[in-house]
PDB file of N, CA and C in Angstrom:
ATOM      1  N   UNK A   1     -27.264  26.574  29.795  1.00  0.00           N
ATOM      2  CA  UNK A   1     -25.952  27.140  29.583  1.00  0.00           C
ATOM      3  C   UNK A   1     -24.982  26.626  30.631  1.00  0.00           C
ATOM      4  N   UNK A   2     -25.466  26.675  32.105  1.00  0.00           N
ATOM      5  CA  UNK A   2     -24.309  26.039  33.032  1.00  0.00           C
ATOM      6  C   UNK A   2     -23.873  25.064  33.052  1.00  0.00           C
ATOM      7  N   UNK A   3     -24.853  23.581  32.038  1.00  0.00           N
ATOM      8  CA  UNK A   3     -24.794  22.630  31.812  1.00  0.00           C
ATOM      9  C   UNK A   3     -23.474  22.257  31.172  1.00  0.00           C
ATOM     10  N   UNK A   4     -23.473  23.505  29.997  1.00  0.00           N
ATOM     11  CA  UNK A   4     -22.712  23.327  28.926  1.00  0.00           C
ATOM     12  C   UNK A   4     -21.014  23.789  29.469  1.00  0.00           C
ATOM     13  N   UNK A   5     -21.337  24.381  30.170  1.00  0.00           N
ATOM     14  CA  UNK A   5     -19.931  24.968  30.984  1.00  0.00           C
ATOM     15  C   UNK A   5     -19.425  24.169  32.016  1.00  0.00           C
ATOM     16  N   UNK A   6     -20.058  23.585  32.558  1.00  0.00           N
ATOM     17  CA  UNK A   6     -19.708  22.276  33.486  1.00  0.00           C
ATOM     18  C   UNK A   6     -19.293  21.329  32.648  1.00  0.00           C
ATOM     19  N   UNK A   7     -20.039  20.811  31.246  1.00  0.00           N
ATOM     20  CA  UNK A   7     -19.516  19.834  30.498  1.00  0.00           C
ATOM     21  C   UNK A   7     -18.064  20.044  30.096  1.00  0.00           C
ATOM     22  N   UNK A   8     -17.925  21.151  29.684  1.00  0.00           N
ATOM     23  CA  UNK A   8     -16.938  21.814  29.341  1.00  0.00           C
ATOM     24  C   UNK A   8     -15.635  21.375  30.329  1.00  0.00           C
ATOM     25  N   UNK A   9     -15.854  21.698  31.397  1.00  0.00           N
ATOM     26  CA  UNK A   9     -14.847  21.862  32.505  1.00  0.00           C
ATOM     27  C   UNK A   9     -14.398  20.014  33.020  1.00  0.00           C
ATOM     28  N   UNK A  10     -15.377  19.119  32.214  1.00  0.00           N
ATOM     29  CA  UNK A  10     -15.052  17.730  32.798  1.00  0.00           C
ATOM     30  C   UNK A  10     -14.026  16.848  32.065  1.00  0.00           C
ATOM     31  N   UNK A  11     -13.432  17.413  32.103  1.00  0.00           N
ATOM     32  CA  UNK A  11     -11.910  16.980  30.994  1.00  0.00           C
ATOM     33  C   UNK A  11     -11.189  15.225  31.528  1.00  0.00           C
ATOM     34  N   UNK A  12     -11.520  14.292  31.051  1.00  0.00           N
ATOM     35  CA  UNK A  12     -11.011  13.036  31.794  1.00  0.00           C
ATOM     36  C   UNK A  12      -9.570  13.112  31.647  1.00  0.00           C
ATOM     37  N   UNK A  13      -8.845  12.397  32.380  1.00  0.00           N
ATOM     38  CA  UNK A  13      -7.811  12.025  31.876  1.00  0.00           C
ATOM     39  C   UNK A  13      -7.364  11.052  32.075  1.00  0.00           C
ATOM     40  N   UNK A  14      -7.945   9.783  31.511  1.00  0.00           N
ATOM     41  CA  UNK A  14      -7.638   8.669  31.659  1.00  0.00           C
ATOM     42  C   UNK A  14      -6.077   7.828  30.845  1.00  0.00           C
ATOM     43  N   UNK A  15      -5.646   7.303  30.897  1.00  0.00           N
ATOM     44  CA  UNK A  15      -4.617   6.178  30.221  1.00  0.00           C
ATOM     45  C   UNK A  15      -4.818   5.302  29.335  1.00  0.00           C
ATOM     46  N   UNK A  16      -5.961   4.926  29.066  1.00  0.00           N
ATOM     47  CA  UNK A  16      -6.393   3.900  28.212  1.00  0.00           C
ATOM     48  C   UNK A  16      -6.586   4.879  26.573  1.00  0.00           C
ATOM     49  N   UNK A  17      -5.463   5.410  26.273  1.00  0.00           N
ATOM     50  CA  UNK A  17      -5.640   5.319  24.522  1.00  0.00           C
ATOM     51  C   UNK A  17      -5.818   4.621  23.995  1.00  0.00           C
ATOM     52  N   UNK A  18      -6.716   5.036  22.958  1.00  0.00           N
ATOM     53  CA  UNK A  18      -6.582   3.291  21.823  1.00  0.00           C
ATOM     54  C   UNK A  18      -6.266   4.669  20.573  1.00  0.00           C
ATOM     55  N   UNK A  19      -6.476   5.791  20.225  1.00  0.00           N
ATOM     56  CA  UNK A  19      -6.750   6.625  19.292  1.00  0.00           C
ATOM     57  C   UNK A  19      -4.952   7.495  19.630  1.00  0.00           C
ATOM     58  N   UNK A  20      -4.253   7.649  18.348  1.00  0.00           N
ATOM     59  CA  UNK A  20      -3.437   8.796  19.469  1.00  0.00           C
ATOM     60  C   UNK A  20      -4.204  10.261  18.964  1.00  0.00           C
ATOM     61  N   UNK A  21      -3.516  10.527  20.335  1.00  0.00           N
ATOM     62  CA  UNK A  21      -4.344  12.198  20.245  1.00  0.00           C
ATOM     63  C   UNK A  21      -5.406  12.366  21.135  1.00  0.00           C
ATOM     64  N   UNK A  22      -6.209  10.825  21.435  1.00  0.00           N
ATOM     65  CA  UNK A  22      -7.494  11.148  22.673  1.00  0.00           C
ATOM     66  C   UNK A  22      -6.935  10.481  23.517  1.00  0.00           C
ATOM     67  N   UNK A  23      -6.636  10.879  23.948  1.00  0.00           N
ATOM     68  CA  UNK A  23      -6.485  10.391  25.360  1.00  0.00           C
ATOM     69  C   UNK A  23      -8.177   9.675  26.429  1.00  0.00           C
ATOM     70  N   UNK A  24      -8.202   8.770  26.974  1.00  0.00           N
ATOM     71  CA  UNK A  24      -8.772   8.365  27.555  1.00  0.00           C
ATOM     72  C   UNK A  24     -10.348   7.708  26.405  1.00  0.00           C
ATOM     73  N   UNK A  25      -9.535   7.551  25.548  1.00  0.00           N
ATOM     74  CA  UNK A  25     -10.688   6.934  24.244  1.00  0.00           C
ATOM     75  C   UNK A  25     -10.282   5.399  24.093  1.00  0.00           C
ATOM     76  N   UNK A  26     -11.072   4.548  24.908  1.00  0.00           N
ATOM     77  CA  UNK A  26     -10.936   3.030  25.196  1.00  0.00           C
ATOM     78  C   UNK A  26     -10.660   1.932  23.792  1.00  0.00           C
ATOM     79  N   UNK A  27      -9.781   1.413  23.639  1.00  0.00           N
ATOM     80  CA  UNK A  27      -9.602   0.445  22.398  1.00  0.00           C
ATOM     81  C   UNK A  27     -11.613  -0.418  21.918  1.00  0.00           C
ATOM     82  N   UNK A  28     -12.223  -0.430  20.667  1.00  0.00           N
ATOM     83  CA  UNK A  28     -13.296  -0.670  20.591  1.00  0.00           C
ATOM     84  C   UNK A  28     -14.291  -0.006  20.795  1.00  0.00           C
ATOM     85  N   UNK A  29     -13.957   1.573  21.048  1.00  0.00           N
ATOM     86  CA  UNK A  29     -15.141   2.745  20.877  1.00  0.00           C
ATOM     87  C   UNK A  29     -15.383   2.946  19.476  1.00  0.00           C
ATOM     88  N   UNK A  30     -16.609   3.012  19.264  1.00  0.00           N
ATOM     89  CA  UNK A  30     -17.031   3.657  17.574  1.00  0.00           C
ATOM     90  C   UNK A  30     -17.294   5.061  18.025  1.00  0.00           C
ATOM     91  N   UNK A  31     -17.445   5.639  16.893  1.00  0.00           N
ATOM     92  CA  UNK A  31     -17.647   6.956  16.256  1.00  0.00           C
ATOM     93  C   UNK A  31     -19.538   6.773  16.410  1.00  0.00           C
ATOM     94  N   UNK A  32     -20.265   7.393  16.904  1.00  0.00           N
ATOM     95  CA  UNK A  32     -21.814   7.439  16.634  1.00  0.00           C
ATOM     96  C   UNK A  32     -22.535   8.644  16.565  1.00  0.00           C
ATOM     97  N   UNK A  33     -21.299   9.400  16.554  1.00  0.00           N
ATOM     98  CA  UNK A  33     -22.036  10.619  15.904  1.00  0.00           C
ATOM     99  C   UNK A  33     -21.211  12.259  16.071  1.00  0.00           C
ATOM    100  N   UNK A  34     -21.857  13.121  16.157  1.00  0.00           N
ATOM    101  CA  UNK A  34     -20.644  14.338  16.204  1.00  0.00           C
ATOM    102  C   UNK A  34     -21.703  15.746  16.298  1.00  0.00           C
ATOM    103  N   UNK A  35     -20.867  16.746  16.139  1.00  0.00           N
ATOM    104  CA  UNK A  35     -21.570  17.783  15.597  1.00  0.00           C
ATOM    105  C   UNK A  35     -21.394  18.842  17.384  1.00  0.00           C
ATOM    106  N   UNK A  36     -21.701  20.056  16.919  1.00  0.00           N
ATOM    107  CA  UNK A  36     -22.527  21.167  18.082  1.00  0.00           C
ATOM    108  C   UNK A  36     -23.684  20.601  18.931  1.00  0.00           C
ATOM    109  N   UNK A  37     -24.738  19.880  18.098  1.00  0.00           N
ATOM    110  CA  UNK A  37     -25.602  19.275  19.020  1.00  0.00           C
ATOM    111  C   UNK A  37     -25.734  18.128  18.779  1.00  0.00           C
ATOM    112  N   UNK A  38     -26.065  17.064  20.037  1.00  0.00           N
ATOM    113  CA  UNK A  38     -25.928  15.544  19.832  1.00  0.00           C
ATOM    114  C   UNK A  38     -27.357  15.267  20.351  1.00  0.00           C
ATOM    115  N   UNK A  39     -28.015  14.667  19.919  1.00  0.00           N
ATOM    116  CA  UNK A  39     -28.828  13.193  20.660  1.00  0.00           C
ATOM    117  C   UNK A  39     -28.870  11.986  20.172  1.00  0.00           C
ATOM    118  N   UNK A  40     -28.516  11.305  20.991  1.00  0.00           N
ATOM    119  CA  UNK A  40     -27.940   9.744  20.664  1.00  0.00           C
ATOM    120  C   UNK A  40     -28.704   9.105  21.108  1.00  0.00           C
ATOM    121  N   UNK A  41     -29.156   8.017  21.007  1.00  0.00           N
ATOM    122  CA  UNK A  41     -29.963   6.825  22.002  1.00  0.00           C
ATOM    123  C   UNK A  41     -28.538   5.919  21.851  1.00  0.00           C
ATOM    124  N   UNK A  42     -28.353   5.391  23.059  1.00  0.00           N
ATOM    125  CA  UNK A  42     -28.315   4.169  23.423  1.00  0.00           C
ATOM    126  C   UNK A  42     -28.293   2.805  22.578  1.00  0.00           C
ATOM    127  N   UNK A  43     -27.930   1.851  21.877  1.00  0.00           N
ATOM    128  CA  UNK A  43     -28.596   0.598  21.968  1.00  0.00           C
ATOM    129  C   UNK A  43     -28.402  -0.483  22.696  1.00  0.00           C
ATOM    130  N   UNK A  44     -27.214  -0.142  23.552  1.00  0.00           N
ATOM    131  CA  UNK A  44     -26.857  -1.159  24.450  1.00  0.00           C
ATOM    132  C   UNK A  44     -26.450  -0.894  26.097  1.00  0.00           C
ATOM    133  N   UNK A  45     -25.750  -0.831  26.756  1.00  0.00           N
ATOM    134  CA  UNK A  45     -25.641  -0.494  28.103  1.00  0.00           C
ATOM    135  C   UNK A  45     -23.912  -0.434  27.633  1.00  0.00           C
ATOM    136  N   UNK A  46     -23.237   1.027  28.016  1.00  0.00           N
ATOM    137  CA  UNK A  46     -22.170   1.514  27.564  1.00  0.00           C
ATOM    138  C   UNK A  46     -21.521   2.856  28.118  1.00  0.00           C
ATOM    139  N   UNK A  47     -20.488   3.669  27.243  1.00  0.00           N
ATOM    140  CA  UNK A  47     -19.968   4.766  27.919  1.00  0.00           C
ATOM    141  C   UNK A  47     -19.728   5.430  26.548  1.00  0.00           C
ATOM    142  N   UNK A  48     -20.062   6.806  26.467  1.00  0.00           N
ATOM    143  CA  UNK A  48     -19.832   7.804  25.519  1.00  0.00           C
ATOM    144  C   UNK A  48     -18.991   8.239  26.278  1.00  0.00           C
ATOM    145  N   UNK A  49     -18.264   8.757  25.091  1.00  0.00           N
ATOM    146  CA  UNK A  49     -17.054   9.765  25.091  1.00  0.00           C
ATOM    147  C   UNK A  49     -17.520  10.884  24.112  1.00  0.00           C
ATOM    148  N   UNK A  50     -17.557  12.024  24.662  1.00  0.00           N
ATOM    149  CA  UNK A  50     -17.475  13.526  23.403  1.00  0.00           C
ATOM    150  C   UNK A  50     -15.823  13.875  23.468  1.00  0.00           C
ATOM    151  N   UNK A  51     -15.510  14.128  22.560  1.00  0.00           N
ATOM    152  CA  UNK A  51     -14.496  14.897  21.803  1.00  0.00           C
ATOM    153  C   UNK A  51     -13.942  15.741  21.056  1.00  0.00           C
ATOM    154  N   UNK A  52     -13.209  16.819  21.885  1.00  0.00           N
ATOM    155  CA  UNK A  52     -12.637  17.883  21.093  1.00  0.00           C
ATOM    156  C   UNK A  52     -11.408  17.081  19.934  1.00  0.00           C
ATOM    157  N   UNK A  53     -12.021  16.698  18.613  1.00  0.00           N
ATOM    158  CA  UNK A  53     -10.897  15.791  17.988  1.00  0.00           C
ATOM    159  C   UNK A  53      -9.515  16.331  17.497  1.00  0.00           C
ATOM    160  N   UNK A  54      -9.479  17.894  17.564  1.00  0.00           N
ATOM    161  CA  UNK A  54      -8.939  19.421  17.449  1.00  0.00           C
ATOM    162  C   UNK A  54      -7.468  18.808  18.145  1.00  0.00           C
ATOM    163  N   UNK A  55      -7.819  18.833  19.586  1.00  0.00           N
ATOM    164  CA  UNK A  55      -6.715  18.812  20.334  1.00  0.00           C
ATOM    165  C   UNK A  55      -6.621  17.429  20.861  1.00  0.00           C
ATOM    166  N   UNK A  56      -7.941  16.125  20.759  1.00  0.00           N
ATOM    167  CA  UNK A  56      -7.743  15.367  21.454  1.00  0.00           C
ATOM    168  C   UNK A  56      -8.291  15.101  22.600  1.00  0.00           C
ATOM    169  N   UNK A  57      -8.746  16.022  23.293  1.00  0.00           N
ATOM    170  CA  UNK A  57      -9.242  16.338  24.384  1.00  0.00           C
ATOM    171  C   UNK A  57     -10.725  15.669  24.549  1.00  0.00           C
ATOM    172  N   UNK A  58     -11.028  14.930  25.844  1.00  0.00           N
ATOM    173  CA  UNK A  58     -12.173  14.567  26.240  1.00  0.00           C
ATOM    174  C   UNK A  58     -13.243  15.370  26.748  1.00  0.00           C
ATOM    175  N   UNK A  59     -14.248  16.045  26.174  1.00  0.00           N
ATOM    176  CA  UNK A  59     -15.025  16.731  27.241  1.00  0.00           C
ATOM    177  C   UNK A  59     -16.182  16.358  27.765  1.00  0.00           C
ATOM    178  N   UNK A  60     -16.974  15.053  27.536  1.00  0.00           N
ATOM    179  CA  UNK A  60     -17.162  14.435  28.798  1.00  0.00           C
ATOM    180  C   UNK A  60     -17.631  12.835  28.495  1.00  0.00           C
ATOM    181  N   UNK A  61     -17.747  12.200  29.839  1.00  0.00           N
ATOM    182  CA  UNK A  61     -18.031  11.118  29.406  1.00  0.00           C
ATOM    183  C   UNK A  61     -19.023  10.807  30.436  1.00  0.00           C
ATOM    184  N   UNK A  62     -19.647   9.508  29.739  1.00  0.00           N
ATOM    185  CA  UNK A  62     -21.155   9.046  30.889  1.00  0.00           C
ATOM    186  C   UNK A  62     -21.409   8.061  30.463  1.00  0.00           C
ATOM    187  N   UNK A  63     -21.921   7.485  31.611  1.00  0.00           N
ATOM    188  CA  UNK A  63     -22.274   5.987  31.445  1.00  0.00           C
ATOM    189  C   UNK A  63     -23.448   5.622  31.112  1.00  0.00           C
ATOM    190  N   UNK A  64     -24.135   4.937  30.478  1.00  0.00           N
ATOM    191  CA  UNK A  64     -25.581   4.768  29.563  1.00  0.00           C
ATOM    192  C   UNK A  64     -26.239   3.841  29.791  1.00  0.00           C
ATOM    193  N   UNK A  65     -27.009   3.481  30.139  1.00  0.00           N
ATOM    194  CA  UNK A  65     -28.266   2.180  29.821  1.00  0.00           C
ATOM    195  C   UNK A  65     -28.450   1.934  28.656  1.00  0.00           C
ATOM    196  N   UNK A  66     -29.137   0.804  28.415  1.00  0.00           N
ATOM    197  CA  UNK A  66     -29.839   0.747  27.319  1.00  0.00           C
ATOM    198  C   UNK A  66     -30.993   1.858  27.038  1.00  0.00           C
ATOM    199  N   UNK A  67     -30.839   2.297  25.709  1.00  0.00           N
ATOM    200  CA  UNK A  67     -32.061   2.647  25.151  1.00  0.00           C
ATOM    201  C   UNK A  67     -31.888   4.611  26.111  1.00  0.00           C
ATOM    202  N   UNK A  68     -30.882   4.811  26.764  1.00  0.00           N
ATOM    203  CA  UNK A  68     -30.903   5.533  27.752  1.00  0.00           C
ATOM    204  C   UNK A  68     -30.574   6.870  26.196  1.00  0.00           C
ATOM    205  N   UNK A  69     -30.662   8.465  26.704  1.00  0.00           N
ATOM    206  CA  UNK A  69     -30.122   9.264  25.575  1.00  0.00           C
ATOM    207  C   UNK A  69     -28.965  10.152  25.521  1.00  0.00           C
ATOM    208  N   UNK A  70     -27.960   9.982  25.497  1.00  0.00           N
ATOM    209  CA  UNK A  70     -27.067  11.275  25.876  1.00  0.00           C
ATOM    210  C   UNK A  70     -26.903  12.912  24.486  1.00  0.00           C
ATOM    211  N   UNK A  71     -27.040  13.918  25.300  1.00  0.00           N
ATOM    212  CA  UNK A  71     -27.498  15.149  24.601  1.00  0.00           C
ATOM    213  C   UNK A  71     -26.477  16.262  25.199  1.00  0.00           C
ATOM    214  N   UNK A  72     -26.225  16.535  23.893  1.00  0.00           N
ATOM    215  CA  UNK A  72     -24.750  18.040  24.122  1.00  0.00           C
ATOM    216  C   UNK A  72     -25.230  18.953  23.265  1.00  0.00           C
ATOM    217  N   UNK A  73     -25.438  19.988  23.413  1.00  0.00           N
ATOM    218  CA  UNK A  73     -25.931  20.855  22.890  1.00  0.00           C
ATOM    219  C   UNK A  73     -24.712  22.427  23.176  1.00  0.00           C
ATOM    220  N   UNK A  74     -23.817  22.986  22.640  1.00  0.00           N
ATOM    221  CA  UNK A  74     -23.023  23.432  22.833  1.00  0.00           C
ATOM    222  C   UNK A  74     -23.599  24.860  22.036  1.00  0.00           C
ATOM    223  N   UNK A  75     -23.665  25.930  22.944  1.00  0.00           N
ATOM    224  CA  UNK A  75     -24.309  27.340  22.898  1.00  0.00           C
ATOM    225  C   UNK A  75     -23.083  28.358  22.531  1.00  0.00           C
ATOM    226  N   UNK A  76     -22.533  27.955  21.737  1.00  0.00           N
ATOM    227  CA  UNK A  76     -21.510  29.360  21.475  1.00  0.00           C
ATOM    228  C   UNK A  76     -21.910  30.273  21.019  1.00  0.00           C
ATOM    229  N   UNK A  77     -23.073  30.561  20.934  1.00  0.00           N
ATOM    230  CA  UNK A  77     -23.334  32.196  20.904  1.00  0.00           C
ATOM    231  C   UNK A  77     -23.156  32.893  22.348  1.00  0.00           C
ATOM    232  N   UNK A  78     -22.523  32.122  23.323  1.00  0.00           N
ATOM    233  CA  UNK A  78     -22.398  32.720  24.850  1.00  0.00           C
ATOM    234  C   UNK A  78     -20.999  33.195  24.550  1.00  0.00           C
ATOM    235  N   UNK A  79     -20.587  33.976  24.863  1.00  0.00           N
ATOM    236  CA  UNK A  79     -19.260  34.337  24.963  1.00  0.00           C
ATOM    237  C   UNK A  79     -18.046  33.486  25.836  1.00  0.00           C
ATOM    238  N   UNK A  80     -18.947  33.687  27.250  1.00  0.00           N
ATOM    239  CA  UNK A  80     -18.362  32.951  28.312  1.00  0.00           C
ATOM    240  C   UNK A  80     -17.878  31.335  27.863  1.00  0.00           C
ATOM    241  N   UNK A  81     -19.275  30.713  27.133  1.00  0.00           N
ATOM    242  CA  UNK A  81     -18.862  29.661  27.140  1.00  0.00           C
ATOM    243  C   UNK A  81     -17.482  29.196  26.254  1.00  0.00           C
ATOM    244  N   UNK A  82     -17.883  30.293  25.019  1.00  0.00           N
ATOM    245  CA  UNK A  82     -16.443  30.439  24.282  1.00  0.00           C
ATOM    246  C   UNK A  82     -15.178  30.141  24.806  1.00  0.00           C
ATOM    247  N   UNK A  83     -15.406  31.479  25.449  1.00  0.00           N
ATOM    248  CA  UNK A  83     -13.859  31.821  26.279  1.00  0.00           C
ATOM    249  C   UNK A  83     -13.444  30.362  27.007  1.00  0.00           C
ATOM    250  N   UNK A  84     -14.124  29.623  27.775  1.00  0.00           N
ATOM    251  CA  UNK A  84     -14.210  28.633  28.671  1.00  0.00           C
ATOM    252  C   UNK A  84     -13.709  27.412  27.730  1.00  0.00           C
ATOM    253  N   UNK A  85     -14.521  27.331  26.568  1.00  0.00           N
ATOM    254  CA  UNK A  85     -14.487  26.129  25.984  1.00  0.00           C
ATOM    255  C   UNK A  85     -12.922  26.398  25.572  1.00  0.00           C
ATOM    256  N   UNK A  86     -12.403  27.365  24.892  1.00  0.00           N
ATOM    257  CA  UNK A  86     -11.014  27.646  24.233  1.00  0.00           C
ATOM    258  C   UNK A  86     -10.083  27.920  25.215  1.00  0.00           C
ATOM    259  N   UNK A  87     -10.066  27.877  26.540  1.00  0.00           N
ATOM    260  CA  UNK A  87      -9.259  27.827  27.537  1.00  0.00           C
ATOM    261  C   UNK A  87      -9.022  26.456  28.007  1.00  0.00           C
ATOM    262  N   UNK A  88     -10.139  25.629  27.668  1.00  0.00           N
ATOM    263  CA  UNK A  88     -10.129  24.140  28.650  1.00  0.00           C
ATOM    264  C   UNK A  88      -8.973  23.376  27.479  1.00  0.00           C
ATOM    265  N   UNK A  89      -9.420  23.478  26.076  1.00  0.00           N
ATOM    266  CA  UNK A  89      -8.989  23.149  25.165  1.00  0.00           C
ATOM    267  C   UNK A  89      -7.964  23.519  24.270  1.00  0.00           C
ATOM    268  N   UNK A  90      -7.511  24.615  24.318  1.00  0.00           N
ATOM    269  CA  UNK A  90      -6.693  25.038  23.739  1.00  0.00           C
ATOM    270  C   UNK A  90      -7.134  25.534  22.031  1.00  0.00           C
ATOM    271  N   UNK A  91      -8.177  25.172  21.683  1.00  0.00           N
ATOM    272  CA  UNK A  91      -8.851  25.176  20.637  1.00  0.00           C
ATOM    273  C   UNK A  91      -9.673  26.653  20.298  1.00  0.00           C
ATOM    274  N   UNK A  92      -8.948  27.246  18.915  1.00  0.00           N
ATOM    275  CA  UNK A  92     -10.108  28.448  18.837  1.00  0.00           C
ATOM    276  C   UNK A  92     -11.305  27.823  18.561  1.00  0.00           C
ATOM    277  N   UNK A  93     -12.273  28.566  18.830  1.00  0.00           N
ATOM    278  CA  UNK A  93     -13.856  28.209  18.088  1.00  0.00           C
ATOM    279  C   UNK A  93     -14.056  27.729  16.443  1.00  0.00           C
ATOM    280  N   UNK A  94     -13.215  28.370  15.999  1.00  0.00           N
ATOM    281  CA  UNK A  94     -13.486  27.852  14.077  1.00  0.00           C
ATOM    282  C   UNK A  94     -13.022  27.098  14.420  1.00  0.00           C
ATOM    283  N   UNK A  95     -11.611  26.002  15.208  1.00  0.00           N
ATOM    284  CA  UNK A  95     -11.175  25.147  14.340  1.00  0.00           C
ATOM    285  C   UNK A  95     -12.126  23.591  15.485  1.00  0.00           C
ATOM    286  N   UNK A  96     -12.989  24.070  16.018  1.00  0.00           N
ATOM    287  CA  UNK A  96     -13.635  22.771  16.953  1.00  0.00           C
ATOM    288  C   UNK A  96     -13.953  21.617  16.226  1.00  0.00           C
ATOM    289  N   UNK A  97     -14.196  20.640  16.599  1.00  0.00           N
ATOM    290  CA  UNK A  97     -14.818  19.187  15.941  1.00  0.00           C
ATOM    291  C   UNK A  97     -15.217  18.033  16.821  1.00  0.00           C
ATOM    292  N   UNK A  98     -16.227  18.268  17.016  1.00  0.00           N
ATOM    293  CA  UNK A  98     -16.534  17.587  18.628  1.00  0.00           C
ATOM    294  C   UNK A  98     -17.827  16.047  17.691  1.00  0.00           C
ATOM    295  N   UNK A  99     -16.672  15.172  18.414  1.00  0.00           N
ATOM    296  CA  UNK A  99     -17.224  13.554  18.125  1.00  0.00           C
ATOM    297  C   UNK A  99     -17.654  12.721  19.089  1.00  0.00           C
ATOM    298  N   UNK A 100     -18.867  11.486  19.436  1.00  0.00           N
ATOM    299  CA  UNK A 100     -18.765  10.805  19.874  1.00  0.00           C
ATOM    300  C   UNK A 100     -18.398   9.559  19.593  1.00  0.00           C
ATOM    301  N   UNK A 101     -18.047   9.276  20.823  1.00  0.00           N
ATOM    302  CA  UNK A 101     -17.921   7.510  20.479  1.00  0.00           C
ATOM    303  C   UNK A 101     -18.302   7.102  21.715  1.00  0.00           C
ATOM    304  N   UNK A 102     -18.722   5.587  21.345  1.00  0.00           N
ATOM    305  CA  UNK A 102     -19.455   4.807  22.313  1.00  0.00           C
ATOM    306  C   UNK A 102     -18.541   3.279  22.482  1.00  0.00           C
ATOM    307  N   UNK A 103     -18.620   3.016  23.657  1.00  0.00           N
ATOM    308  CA  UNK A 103     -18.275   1.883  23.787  1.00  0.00           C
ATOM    309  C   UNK A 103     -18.900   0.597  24.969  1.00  0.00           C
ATOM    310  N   UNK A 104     -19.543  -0.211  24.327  1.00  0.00           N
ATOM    311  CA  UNK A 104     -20.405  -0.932  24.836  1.00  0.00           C
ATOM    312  C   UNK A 104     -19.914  -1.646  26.239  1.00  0.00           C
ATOM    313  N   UNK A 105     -20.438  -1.922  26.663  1.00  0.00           N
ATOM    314  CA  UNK A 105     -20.276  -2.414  28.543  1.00  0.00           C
ATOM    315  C   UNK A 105     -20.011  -4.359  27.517  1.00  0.00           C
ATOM    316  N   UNK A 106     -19.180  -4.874  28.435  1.00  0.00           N
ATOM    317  CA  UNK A 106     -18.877  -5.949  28.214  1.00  0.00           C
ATOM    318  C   UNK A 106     -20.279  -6.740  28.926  1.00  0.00           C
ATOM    319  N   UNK A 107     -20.722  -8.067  27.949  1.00  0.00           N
ATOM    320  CA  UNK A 107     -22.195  -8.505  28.519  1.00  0.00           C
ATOM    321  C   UNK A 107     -21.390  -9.006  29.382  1.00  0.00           C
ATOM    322  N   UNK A 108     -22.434  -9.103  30.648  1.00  0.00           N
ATOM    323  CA  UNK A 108     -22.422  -9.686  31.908  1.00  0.00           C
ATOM    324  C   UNK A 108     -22.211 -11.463  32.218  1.00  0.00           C
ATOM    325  N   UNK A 109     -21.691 -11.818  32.809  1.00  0.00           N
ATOM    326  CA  UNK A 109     -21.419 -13.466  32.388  1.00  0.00           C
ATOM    327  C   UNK A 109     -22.539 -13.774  33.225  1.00  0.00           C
ATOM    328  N   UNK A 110     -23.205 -15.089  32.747  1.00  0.00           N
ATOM    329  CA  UNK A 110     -24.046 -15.865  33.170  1.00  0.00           C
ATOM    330  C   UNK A 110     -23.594 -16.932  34.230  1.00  0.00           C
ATOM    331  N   UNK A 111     -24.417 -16.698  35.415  1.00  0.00           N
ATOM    332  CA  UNK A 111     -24.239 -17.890  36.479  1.00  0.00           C
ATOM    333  C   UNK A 111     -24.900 -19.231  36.240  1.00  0.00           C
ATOM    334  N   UNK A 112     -24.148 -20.066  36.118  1.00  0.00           N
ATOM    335  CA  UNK A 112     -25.271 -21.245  36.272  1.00  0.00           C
ATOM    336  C   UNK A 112     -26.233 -21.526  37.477  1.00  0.00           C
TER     337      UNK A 112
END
């Protein structure tokens, strides 16, 4: 649960739109998945973004390995987290829609 409330609270706010409405959602992120609960693998070495797509809002992002898994599991049967999540966001609980997207790490250039 504290997991989920810390996730909650990690709001980016980066400059790099490519989407309007998300803010800090990098030009060349896909969509790989969505929902209350996520597990994703990896296939490349990259950065997820979750998204409140509601308001736009980032709630968190992380950097990935290959093959590495990122997992959100969002407990709103907590109250707290409710309250928390619809304060960070501005978002009541019915109207949530939480997406990822991924965006792959540029390959590394080769030295001769």
């Amino acid at each position: 649960m504290a997991a989920g409330v810390v996730g909650l609270l990690m709001i980016a706010g980066c400059n790099t739109t490519a989407f309007p409405g998300r803010t800090g959602v990098p030009r060349g992120a896909k969509v790989v998945g969505g929902g209350l609960a996520i597990n994703w693998e990896a296939p490349t070495a990259g950065t997820v973004y979750l998204v409140e797509e509601t308001s736009g809002k980032i709630i968190e992002t992380q950097s990935l390995d290959e093959d590495a898994t990122f997992e959100f599991d969002a407990d709103f049967s907590d109250d707290d987290v409710v309250k928390t999540f619809e304060r960070v966001t501005g978002v009541g609980i019915e109207k949530v829609r939480l997406v990822l997207y991924f965006k792959p790490s540029p390959p590394e250039a080769e030295t001769p």
